[in-house]
N, C-alpha and C. Protein backbone atom coordinates (compact mmCIF):
# COMPACT_ATOMS: atom_id res chain seq x y z
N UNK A 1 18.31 19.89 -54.54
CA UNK A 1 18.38 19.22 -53.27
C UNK A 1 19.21 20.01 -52.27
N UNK A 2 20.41 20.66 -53.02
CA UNK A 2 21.33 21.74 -51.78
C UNK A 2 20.09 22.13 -51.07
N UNK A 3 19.42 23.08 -51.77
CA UNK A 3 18.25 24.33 -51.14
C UNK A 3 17.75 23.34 -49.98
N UNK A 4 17.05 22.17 -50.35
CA UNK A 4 16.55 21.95 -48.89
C UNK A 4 17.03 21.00 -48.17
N UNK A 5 18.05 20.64 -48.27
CA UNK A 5 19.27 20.68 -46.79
C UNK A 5 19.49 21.89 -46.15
N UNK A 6 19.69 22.73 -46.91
CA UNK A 6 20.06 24.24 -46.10
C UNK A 6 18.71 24.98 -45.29
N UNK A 7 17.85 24.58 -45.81
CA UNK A 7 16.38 25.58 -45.14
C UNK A 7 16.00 24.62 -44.58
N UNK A 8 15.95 23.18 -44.28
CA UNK A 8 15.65 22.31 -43.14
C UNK A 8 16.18 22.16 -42.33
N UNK A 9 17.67 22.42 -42.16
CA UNK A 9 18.41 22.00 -41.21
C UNK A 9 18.91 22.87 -40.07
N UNK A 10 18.08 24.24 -40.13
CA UNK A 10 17.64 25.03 -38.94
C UNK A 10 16.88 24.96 -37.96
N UNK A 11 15.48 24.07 -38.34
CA UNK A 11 14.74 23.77 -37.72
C UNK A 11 14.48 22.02 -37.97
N UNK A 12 15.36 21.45 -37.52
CA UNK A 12 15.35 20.46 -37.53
C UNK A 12 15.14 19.76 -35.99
N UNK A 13 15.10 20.65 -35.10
CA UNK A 13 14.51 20.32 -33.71
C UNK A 13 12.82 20.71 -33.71
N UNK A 14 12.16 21.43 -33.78
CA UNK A 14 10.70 22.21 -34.33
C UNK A 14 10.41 20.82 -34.99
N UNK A 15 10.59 19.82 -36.35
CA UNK A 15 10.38 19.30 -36.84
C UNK A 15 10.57 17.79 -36.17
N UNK A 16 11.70 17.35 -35.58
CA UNK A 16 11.43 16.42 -34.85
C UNK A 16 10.86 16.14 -33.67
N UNK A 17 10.47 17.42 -33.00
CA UNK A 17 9.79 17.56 -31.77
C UNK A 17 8.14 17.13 -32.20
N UNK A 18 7.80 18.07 -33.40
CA UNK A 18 6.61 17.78 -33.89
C UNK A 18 5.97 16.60 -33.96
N UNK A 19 7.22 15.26 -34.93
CA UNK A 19 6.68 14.31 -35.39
C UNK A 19 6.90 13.34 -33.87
N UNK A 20 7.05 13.32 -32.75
CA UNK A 20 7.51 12.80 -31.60
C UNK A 20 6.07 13.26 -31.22
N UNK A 21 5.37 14.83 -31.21
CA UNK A 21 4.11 14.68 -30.37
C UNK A 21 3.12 14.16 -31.39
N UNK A 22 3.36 14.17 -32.61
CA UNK A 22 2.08 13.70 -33.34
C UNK A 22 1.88 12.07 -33.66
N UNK A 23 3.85 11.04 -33.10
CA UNK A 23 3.53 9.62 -33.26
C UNK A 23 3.02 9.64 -31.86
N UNK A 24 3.16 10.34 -30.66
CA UNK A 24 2.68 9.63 -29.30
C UNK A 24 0.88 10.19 -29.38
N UNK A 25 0.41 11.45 -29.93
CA UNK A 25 -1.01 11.28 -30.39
C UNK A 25 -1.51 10.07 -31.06
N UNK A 26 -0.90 9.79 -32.01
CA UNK A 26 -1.14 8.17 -32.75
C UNK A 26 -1.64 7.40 -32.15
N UNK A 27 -0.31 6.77 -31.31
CA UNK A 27 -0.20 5.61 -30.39
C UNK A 27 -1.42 5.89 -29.27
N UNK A 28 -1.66 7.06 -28.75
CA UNK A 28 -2.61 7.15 -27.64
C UNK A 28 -3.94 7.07 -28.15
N UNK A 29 -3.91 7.72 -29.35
CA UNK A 29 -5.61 7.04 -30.55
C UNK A 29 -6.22 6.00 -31.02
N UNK A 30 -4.67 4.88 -30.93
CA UNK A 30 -4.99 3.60 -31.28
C UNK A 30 -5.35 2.95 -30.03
N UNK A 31 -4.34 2.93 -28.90
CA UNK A 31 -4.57 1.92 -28.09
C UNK A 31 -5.62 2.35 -26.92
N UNK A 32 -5.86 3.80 -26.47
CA UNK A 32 -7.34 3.98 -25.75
C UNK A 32 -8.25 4.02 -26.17
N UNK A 33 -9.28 3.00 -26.28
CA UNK A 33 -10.88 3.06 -27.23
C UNK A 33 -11.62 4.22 -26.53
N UNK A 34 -11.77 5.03 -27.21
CA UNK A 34 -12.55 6.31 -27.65
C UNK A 34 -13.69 6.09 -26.51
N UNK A 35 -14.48 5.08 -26.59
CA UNK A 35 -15.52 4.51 -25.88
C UNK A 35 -15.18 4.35 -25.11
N UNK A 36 -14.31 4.45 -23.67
CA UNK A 36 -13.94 4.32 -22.54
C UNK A 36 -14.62 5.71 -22.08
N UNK A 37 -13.39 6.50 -22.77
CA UNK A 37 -13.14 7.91 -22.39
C UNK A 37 -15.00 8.80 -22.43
N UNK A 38 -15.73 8.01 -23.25
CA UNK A 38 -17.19 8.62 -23.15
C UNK A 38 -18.24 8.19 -22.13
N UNK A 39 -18.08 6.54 -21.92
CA UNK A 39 -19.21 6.33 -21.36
C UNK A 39 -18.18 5.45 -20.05
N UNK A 40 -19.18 5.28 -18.86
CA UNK A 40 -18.84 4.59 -17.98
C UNK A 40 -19.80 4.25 -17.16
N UNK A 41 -20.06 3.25 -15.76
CA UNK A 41 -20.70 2.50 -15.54
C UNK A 41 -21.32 3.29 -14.12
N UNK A 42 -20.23 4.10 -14.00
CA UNK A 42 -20.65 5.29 -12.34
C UNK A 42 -21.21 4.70 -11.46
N UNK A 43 -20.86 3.06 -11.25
CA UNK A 43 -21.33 2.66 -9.95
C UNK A 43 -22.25 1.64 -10.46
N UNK A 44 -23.29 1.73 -11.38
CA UNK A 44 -24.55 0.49 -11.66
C UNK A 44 -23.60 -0.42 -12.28
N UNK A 45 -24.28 -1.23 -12.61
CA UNK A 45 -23.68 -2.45 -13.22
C UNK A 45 -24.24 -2.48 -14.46
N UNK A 46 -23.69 -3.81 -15.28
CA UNK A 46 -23.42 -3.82 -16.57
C UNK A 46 -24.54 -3.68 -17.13
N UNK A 47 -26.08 -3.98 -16.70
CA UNK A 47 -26.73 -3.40 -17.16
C UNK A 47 -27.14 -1.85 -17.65
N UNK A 48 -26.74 -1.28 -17.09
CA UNK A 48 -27.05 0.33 -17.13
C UNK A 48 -25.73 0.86 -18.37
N UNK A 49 -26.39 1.73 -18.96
CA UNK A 49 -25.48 2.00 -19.97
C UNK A 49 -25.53 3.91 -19.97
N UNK A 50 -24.36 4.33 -19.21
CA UNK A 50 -23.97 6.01 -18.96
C UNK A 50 -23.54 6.71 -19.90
N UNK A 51 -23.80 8.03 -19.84
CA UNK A 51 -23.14 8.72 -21.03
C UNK A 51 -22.61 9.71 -20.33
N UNK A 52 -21.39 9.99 -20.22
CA UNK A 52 -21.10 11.30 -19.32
C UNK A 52 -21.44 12.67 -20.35
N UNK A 53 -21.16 13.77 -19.37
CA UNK A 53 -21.31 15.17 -20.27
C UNK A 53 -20.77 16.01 -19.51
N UNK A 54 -19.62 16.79 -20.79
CA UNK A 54 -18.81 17.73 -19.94
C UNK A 54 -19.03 18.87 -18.94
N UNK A 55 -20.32 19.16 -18.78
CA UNK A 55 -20.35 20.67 -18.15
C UNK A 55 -21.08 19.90 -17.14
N UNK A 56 -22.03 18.44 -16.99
CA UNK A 56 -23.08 18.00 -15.63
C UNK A 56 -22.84 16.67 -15.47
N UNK A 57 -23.73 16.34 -14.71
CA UNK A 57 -23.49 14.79 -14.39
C UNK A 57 -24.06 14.05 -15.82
N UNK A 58 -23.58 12.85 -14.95
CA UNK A 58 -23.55 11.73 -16.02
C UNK A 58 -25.15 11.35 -16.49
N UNK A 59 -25.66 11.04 -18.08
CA UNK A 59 -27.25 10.37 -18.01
C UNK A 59 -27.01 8.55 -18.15
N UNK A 60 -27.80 8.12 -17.03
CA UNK A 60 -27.87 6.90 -16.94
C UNK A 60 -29.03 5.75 -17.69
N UNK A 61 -29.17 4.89 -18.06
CA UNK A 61 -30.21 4.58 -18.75
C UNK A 61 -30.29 2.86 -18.95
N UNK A 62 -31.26 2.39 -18.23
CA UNK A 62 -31.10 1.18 -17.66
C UNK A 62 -31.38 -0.03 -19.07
N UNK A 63 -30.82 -1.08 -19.48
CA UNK A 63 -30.88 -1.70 -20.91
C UNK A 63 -32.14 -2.75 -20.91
N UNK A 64 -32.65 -2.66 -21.47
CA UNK A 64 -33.95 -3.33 -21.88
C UNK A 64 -33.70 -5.03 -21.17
N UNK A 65 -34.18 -5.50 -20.58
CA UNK A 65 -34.05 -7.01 -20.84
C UNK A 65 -34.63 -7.72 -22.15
N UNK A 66 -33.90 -8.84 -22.68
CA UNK A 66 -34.10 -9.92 -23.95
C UNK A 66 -35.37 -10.71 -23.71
């Protein structure tokens, strides 16, 4: 147990910096649904269902009526 007190406790900033960006990745994975960040409504309404795409515009695609 000496050994790794001594070889951790150099970089013990590197290591808590780490786990600080990888719990606020967490937290930002849980609470923004994934599905926001992909699709959106670009103006039509709730009928129309968008898919954006990174390099062009958005494809729009109007939902069947029941």
């Amino acid at each position: 147990m000496d050994w790794l007190r001594w070889h951790i406790w150099p970089h013990r900033a590197v290591i808590f910096t780490a786990l600080i960006v990888a719990a606020g990745f967490a937290v930002l994975w849980t609470v923004l649904p994934s599905d926001r960040l992909l699709r959106s409504n670009n103006g039509f309404g709730p009928d129309w269902e968008c898919t954006s795409h990174a390099m062009s515009e958005p494809t729009c695609i109007k939902k069947m009526q029941h």
